[in-house]
Protein backbone atom coordinates (compact mmCIF):
# COMPACT_ATOMS: atom_id res chain seq x y z
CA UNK A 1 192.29 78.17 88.39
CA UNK A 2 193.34 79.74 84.77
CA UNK A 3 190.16 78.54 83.58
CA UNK A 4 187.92 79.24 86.33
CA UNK A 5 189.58 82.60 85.90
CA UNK A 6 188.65 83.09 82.47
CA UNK A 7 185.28 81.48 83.02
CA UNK A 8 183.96 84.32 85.63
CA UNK A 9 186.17 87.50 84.72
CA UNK A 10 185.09 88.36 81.18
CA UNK A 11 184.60 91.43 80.59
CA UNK A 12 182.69 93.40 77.50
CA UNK A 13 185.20 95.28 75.61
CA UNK A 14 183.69 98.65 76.55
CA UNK A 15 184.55 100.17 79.79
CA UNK A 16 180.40 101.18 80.24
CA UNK A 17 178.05 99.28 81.61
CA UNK A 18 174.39 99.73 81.89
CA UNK A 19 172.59 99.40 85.15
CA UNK A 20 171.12 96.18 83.39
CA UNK A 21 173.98 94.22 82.96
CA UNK A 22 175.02 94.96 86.80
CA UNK A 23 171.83 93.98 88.16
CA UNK A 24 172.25 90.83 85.60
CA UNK A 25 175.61 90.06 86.50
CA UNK A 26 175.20 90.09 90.57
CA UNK A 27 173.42 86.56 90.58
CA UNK A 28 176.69 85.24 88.92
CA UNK A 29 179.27 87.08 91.14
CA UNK A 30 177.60 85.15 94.17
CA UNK A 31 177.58 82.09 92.19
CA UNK A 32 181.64 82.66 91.41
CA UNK A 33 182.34 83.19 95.01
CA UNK A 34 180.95 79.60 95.83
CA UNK A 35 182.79 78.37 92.89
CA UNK A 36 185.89 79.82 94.48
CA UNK A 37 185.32 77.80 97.81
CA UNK A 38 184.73 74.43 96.15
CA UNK A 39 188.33 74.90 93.82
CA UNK A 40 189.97 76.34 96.68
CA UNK A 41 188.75 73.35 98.98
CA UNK A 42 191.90 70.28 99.62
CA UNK A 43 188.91 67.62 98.59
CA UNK A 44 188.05 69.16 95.68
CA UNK A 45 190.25 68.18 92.17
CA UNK A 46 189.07 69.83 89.43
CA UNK A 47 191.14 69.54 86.11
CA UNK A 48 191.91 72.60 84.24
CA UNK A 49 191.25 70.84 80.71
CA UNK A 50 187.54 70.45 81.99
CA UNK A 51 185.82 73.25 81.47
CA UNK A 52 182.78 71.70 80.16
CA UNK A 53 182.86 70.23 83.82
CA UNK A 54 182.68 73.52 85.20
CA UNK A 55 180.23 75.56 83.20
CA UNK A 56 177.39 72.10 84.18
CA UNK A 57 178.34 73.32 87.28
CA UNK A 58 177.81 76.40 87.06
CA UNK A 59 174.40 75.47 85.60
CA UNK A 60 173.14 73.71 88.46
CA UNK A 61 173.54 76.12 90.94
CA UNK A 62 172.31 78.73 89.35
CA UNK A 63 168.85 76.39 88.80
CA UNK A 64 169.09 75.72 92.39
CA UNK A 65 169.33 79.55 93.06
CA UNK A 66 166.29 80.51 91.13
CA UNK A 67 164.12 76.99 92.39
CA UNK A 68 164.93 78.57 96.18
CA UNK A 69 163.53 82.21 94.81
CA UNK A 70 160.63 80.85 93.36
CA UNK A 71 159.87 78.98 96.31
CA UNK A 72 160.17 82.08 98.64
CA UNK A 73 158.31 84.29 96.27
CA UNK A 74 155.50 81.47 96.31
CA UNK A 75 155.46 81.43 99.92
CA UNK A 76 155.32 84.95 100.09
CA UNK A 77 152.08 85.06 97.75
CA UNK A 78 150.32 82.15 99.88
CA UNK A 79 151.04 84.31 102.99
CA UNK A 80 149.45 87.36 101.40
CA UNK A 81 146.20 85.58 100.21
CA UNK A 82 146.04 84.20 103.95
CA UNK A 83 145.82 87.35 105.14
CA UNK A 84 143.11 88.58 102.46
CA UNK A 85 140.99 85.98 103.61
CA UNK A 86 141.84 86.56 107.51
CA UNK A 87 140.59 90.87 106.53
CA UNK A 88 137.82 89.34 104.75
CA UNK A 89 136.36 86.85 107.46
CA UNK A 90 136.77 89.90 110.29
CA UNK A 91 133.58 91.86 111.03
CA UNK A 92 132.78 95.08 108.24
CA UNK A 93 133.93 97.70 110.53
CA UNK A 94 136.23 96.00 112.78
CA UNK A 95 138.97 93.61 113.34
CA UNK A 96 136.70 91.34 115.33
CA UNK A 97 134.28 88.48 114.08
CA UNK A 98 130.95 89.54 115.00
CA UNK A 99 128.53 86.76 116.52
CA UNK A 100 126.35 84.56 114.71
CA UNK A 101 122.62 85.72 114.43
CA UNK A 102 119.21 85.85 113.69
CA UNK A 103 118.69 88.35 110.22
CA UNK A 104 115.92 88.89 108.06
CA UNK A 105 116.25 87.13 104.30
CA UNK A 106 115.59 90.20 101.93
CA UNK A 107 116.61 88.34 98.99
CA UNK A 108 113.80 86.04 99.51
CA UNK A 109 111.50 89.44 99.03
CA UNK A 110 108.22 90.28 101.41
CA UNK A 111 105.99 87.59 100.77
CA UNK A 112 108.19 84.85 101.31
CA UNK A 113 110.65 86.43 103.71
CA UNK A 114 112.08 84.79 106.49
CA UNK A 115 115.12 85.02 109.15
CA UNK A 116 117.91 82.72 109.14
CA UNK A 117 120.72 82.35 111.56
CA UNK A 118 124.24 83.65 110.55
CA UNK A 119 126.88 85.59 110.21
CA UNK A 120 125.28 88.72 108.11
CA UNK A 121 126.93 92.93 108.14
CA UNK A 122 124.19 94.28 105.94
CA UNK A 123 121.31 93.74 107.65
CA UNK A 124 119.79 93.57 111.56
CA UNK A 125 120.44 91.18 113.97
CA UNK A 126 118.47 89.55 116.49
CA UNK A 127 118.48 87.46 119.42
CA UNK A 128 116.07 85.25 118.42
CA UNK A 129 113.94 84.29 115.08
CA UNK A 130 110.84 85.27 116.71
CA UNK A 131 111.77 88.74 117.69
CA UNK A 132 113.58 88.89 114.05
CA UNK A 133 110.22 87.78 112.45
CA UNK A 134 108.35 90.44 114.67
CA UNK A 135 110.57 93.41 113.73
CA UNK A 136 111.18 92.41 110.17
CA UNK A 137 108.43 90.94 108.95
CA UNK A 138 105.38 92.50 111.11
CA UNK A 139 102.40 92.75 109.26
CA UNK A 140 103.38 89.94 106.49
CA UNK A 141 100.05 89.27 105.19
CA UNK A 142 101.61 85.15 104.60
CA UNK A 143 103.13 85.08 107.87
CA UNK A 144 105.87 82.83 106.02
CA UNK A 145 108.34 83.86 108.15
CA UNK A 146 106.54 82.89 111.59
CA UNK A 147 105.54 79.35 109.59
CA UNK A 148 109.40 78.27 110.16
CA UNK A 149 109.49 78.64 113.76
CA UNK A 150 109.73 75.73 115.66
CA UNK A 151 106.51 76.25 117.17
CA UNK A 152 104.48 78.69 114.80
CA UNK A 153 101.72 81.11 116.39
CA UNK A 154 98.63 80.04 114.83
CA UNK A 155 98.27 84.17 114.14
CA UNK A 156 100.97 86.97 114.40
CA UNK A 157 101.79 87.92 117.19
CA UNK A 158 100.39 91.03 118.84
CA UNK A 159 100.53 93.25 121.96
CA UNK A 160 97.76 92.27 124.63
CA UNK A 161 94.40 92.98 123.26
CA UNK A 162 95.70 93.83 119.94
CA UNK A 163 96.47 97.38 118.81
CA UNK A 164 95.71 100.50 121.02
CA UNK A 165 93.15 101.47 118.17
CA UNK A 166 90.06 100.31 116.52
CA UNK A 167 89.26 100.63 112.83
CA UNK A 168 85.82 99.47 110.66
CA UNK A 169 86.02 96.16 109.16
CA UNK A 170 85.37 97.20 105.21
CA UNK A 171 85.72 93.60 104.43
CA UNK A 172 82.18 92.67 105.77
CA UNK A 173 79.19 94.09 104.70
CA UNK A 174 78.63 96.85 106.60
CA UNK A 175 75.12 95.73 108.15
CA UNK A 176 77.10 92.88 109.45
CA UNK A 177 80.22 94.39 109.98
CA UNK A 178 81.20 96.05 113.36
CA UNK A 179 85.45 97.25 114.87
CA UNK A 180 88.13 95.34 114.87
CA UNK A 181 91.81 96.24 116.86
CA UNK A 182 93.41 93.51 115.29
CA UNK A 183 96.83 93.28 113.15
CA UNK A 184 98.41 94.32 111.02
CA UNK A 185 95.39 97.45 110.33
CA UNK A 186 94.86 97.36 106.69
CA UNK A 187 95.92 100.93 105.04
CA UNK A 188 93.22 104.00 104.69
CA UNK A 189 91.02 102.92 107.92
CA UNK A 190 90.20 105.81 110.17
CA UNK A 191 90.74 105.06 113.79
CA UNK A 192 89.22 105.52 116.84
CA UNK A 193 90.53 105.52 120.91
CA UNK A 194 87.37 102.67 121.39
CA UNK A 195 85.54 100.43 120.12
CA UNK A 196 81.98 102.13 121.03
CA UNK A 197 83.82 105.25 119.34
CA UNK A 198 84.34 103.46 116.34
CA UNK A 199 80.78 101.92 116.29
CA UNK A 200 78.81 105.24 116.44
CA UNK A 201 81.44 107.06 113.75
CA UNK A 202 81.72 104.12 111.63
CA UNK A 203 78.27 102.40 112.13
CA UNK A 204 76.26 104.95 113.10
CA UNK A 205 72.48 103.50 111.94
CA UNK A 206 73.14 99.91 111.98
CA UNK A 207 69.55 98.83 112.16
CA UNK A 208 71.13 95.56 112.72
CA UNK A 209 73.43 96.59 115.71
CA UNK A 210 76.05 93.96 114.69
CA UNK A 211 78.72 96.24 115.64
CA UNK A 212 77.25 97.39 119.03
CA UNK A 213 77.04 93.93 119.25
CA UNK A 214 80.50 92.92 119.85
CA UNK A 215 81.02 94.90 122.73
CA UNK A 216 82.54 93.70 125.56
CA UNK A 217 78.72 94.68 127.51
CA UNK A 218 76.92 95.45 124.45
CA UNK A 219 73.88 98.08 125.02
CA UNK A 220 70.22 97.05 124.26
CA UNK A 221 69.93 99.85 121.87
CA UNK A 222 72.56 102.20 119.47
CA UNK A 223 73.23 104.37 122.10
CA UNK A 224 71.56 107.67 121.40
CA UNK A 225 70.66 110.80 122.79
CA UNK A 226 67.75 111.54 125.89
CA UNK A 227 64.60 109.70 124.32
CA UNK A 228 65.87 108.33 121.58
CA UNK A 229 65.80 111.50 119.59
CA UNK A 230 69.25 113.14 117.84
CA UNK A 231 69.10 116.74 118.53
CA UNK A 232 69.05 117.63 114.63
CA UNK A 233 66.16 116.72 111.94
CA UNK A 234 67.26 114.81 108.67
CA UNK A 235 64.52 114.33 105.47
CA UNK A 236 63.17 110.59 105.26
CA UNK A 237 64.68 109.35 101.87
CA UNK A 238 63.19 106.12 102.27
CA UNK A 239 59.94 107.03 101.50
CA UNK A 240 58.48 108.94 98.17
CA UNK A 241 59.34 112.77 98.34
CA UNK A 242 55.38 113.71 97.73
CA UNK A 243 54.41 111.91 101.14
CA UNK A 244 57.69 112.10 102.99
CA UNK A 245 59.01 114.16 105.86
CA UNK A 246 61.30 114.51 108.47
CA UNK A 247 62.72 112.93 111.63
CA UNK A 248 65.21 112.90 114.38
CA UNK A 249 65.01 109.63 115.46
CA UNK A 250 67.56 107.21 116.34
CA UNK A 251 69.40 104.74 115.10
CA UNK A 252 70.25 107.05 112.03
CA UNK A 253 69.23 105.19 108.46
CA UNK A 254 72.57 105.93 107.03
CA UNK A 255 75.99 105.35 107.94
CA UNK A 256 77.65 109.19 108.82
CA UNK A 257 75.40 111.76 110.42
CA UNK A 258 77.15 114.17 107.49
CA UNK A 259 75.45 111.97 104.65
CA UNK A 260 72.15 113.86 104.67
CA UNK A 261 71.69 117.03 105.57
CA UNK A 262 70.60 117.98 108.90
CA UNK A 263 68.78 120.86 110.64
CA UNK A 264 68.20 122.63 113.74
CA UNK A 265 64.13 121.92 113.97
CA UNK A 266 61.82 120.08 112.26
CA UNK A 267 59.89 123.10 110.32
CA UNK A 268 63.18 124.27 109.37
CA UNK A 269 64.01 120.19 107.44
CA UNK A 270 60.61 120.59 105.98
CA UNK A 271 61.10 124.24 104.43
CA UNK A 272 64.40 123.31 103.66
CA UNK A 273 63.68 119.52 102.13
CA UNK A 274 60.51 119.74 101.18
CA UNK A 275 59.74 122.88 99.83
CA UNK A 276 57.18 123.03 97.60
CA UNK A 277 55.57 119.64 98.63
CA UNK A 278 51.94 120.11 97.33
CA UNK A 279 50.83 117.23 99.96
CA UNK A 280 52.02 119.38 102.54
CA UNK A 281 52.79 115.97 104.38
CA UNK A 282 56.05 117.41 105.98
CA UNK A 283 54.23 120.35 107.50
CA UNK A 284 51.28 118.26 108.45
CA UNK A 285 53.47 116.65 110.96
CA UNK A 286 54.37 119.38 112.80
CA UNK A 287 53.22 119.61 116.27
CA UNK A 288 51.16 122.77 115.10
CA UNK A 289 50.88 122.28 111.34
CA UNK A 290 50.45 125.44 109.61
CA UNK A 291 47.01 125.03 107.42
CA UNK A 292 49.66 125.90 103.71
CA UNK A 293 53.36 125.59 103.24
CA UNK A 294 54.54 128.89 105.57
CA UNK A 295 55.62 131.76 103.30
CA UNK A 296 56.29 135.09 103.54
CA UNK A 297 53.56 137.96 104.41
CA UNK A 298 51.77 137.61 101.34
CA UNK A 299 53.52 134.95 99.88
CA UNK A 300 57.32 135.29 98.73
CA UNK A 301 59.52 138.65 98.65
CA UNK A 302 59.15 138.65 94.62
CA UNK A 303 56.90 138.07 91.62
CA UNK A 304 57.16 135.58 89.19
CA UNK A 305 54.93 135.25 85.64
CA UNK A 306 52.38 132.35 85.15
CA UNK A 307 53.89 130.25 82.71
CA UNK A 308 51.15 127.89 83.71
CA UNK A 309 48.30 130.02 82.05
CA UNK A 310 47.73 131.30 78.85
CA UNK A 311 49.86 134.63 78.05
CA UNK A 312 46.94 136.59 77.35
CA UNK A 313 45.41 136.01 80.42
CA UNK A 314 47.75 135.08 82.98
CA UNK A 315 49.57 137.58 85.28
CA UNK A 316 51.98 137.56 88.01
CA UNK A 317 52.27 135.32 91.09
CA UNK A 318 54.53 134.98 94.45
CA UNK A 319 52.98 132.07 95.48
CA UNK A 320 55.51 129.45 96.98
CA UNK A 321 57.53 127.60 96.13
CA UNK A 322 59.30 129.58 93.13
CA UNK A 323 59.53 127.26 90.20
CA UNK A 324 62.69 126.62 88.84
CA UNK A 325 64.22 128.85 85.90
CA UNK A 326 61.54 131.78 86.46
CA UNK A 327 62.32 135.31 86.47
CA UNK A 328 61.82 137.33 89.40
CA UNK A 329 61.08 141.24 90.14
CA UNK A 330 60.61 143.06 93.49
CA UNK A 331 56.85 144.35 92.76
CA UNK A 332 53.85 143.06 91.03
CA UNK A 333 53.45 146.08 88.40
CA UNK A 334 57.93 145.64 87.56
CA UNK A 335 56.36 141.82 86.83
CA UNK A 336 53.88 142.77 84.36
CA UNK A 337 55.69 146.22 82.98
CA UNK A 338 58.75 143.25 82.22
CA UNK A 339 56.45 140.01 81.45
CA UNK A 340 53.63 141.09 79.80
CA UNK A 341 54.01 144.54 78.24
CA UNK A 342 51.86 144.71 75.63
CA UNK A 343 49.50 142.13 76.74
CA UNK A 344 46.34 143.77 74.94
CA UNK A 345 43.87 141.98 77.62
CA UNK A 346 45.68 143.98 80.43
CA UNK A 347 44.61 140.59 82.93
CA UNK A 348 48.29 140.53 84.81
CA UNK A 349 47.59 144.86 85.88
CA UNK A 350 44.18 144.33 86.70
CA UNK A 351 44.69 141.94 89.59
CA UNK A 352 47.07 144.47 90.64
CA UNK A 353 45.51 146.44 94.14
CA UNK A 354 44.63 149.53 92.23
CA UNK A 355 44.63 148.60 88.88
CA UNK A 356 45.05 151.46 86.41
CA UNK A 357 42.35 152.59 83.81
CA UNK A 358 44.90 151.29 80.59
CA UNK A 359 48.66 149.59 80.25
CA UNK A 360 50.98 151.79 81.92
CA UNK A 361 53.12 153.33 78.67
């Protein structure tokens, strides 16, 4: 007892003690109370000579001590990673698991997207991988994501009769071309309610009538106006300007009714058009042709010089149509006062009415 005495009561000299060496000696003072019980026990003979005997001693149970804490501070750490793993199973935004899934693949991008069945926070679910590759993927050009169903569509699948508009098909020539409804509509098409609607502002003209065509009861004809007429008057590009005139008739020879002017009546096209046609063949068409290209009382409002004769004997004109680049002026004599002043043979003031005796100076 001396010994075990000595052993567990030595002291430092100095009568301070840091928190350190407290903390440091509390393992010990639980180790010297179970000491105590073992000398103190009628079983146990320990001789007093043996110290070495008791400091082994002391040795082992302090191992055993710090294998049990390591142990509990290991079990401790395994419980704590459990539970991270429990947190990070459970749903984003709520302690319970959501349900399995069907979500769209963005990491696969557009082209090749498709939907796969899990367990997926960041992205939509659906019921089925149909109605995920509808929502999705609609309008995937591939259709890569319908080509995993079980039973793949043999074309994406659409509302009844397509979409509730009809656009031109640009990729077919447009003489052969005609309205589609179908999906996905490519970008940039203008749309109509119907299909006739989209026929006569798409294809209006079709001499071919492919897209008239492909109605459900197609009409014999474009549909036009009463007679077959369009109540405006557009110039005939297709033939040579010098022989050419106008027309209203239907189908129009060009796609948009806007991509040639129109008029009102058909003197009003050839004054308009074909002003200045020396053949006259516009006018000659009228229904009562005037016998020259109508003008003005006289001819036009102004006077023009004769570039086309000599200076010395032309004079001044306002015979239609004006050519281009001419100067004009309101009265015959302001013509030849600004045109040909000085013109020594005086021709342009003598073909004026009264013609004076000399140049006006």
């Amino acid at each position: 007892l001396p010994t075990l005495h000595n052993i567990f009561n030595r002291r430092p000299k100095s009568r301070t003690r840091s928190v350190v060496q407290v903390q440091l000696q509390r393992p010990t003072m639980k180790i010297h109370a179970v000491l105590l019980s073992l000398v103190v026990s009628p079983s146990t003979v320990v001789p007093s000579a043996n110290a070495a005997g008791f400091h082994e001693l002391v040795e082992r149970v302090t191992r055993r001590k710090s294998g049990v804490a390591a142990a509990d501070n290991a079990a401790a750490g395994l419980q704590d990673e459990q539970e991270g793993r429990q947190l990070q199973s459970s749903n984003c935004w709520s302690d319970t698991t959501p349900a399995a899934a069907w979500h769209p693949t963005y990491s696969a991008g557009w082209t090749n997207g498709y939907c796969r069945f899990n367990v997926d926070c960041n992205s939509p679910s659906y019921s089925t991988e149909a109605a995920c590759c509808k929502a999705a993927y609609a309008g995937q050009v591939t259709g890569y994501c319908l080509q995993q169903l079980p039973s793949p569509p043999t074309t994406s699948p659409t509302d009844a009769g397509g979409l509730d508009v009809f656009y031109p098909d640009y990729d077919t020539a447009w003489t052969e071309a005609g309205c589609t409804n179908k999906r996905p509509m490519p970008s940039g098409r203008p749309t109509y309610s119907t299909m006739v609607a989209c026929c006569k502002g798409a294809y209006g003209g079709q001499v071919s009538g492919k897209c008239l065509s492909m109605l459900p009861s197609p009409p014999t004809t474009s549909p036009t106006t009463s007679g077959g007429m369009a109540d405006f008057w557009y110039p005939d590009y297709d033939t040579a300007w010098s022989v050419a005139g106008c027309s209203n008739k239907l189908p129009l020879p060009y796609r948009n009714k806007n991509d040639r002017p129109n008029y009102s009546s058909q003197v009003a096209c050839c004054k308009g058009a074909y002003a200045g046609q020396m053949s006259g063949k516009c006018l000659s068409e009228l229904e009562s042709p005037p016998t020259t290209s109508p003008t003005g009382v006289g001819g036009l409002d102004v006077w023009y010089p004769d570039y086309d004769t000599a200076w010395t004997v032309a004079g001044c004109i306002n015979d239609s149509p004006l050519p281009s680049g001419r100067p004009t002026y309101s009265t015959r004599i302001a013509c030849c006062k600004g045109a040909y002043g000085g013109q020594v043979s005086g021709k342009c003031l003598s073909q004026l009415d009264s013609p004076p005796t000399t140049s006006p100076t």
